[in-house]
Protein backbone atom coordinates (compact mmCIF):
# COMPACT_ATOMS: atom_id res chain seq x y z
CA UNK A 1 159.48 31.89 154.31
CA UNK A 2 161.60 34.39 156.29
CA UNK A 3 164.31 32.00 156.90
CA UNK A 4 164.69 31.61 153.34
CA UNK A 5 164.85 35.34 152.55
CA UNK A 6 167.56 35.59 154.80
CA UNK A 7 169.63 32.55 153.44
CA UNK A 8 169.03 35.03 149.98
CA UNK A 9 169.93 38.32 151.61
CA UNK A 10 173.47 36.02 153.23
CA UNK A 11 174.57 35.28 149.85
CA UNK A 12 174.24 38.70 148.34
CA UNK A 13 175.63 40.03 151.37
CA UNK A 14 179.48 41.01 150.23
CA UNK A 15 182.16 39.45 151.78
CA UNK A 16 183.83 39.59 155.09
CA UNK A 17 187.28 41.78 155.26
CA UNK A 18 188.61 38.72 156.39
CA UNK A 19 187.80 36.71 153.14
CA UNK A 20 188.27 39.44 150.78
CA UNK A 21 191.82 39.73 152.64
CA UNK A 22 192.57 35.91 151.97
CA UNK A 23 191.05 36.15 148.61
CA UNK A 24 193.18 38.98 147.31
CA UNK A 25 196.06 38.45 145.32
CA UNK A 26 199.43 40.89 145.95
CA UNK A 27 201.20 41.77 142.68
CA UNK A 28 203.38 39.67 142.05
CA UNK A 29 206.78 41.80 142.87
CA UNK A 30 204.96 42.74 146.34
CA UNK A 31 204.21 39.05 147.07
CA UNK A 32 208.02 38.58 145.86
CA UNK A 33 209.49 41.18 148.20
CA UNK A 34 207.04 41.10 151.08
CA UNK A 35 204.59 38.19 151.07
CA UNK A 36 206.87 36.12 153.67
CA UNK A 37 207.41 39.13 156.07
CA UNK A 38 203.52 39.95 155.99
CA UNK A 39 202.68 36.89 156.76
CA UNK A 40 205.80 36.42 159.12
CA UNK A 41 203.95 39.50 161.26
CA UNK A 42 206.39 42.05 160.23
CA UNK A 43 203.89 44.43 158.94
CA UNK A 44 206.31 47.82 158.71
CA UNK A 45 208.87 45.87 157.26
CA UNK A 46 206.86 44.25 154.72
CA UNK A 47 205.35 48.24 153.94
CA UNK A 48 209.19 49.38 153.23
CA UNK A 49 210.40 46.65 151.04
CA UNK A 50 206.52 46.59 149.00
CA UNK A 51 207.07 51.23 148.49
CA UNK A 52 211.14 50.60 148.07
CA UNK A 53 209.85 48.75 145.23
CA UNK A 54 207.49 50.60 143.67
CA UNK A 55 209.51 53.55 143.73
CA UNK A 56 212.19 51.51 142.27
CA UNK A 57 208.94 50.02 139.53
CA UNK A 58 208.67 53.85 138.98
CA UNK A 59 212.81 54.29 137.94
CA UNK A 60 212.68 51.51 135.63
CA UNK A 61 209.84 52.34 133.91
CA UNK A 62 210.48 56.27 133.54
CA UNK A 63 214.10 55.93 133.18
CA UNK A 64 214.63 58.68 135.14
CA UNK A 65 217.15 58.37 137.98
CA UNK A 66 216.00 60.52 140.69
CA UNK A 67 214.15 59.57 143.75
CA UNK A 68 211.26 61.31 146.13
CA UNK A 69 209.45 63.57 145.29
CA UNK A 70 211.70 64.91 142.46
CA UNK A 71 210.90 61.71 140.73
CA UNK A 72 207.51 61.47 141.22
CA UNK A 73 206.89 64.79 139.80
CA UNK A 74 208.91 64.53 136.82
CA UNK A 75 207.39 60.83 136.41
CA UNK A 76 203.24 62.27 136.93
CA UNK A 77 203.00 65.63 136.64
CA UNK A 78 200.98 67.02 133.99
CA UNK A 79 200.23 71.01 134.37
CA UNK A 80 202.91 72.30 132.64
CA UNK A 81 204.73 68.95 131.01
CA UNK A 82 203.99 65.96 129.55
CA UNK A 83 204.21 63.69 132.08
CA UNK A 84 206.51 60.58 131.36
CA UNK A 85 203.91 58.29 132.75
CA UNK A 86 200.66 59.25 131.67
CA UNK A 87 197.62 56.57 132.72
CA UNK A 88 195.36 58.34 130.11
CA UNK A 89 194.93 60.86 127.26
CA UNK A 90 194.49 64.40 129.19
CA UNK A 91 192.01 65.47 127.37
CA UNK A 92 190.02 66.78 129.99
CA UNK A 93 189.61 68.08 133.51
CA UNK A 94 188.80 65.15 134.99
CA UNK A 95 191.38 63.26 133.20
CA UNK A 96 194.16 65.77 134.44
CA UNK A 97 192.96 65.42 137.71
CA UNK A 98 192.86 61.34 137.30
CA UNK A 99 196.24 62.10 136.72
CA UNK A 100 197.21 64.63 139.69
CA UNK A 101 195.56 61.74 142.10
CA UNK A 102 197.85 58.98 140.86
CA UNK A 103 200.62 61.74 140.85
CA UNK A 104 199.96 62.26 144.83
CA UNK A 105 199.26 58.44 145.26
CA UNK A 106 202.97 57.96 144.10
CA UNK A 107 204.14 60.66 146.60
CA UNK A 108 202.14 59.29 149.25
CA UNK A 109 204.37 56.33 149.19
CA UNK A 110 207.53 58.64 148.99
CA UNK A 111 205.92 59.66 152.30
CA UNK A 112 205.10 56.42 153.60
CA UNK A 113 208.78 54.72 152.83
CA UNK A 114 210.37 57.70 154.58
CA UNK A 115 208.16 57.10 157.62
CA UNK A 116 208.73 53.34 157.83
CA UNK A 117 212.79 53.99 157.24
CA UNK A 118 213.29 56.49 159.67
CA UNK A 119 210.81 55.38 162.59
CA UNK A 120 211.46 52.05 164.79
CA UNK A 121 207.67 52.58 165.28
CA UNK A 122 205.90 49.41 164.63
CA UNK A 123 202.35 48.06 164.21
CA UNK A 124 201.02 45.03 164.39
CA UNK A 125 197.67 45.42 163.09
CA UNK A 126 197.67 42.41 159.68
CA UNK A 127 194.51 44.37 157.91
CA UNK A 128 196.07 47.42 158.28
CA UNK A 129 199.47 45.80 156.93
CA UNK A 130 197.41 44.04 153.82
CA UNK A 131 195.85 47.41 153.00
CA UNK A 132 199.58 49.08 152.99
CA UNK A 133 200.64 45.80 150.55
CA UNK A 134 196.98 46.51 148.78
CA UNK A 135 197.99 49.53 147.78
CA UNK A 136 201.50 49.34 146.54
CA UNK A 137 199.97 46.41 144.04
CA UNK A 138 197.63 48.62 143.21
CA UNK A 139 200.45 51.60 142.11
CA UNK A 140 202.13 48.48 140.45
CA UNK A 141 199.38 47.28 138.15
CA UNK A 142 198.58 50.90 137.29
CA UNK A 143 202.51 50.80 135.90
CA UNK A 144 201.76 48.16 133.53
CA UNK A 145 199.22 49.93 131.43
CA UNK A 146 200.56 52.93 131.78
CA UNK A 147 201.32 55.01 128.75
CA UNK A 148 205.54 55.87 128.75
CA UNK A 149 206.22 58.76 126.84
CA UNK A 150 209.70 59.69 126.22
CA UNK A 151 211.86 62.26 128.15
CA UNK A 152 211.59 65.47 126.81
């Protein structure tokens, strides 16, 4: 009776990291620009190339040619603008502060590029490396349904 419980309570239990990490899927452009080094071991260089490209995803779909922080703010920020790329209606407090996090998301990979470009410091831990790639696909997919309002 108890072994059988168990056997129940093992296949409600969530997955291991290790088969949620082989079960996720990068976005595509990550996979495209840093599947092969992530998998190759080079974790920091696989981070760069995944936040070069979002930062270059955010560019494209703003139009707006700056970089850093400059771009992120005029891309996201909505206290006293419209922001260009707006991932829902502002209507409300916690809307503008859905907002402001995806705002500082976006900078954190400003951050995070700068670090990786500037440092010969490596790692060589692969979750910590998927979660890095994890998260840029995440930024990514929250491009595609974004809302792109003109430049004012």
């Amino acid at each position: 009776m108890l072994e059988g419980f168990i056997e129940q309570l093992k296949d409600l239990a969530p997955p291991s990291a290790a088969t949620a990490q082989d079960q996720y899927k990068f976005h595509s452009e990550i996979e495209r620009v840093s599947g092969e080094l992530y998998r190759s071991g080079h974790y920091k260089s696989a981070a760069l190339e995944a936040y070069i490209r979002v930062i270059e995803q955010v560019k494209i779909v703003s139009r707006i040619p700056d970089d850093g922080d400059s771009l992120m703010n005029k891309a996201f920020a909505c206290d006293k603008q419209t922001p260009v790329i707006q991932f829902n209606d502002l209507l409300t407090d916690a809307d503008r502060d859905e907002q402001r996090g995806f705002l500082f998301l976006f900078k954190g990979v400003v951050g995070l590029r700068n670090s990786k470009a500037h440092s010969n410091a490596l790692f060589d831990d692969p979750l910590r490396g998927h979660e890095y790639l994890a998260l840029a696909s995440v930024l990514m997919r929250v491009l595609e349904i974004a809302k792109v309002n003109p430049i004012i």
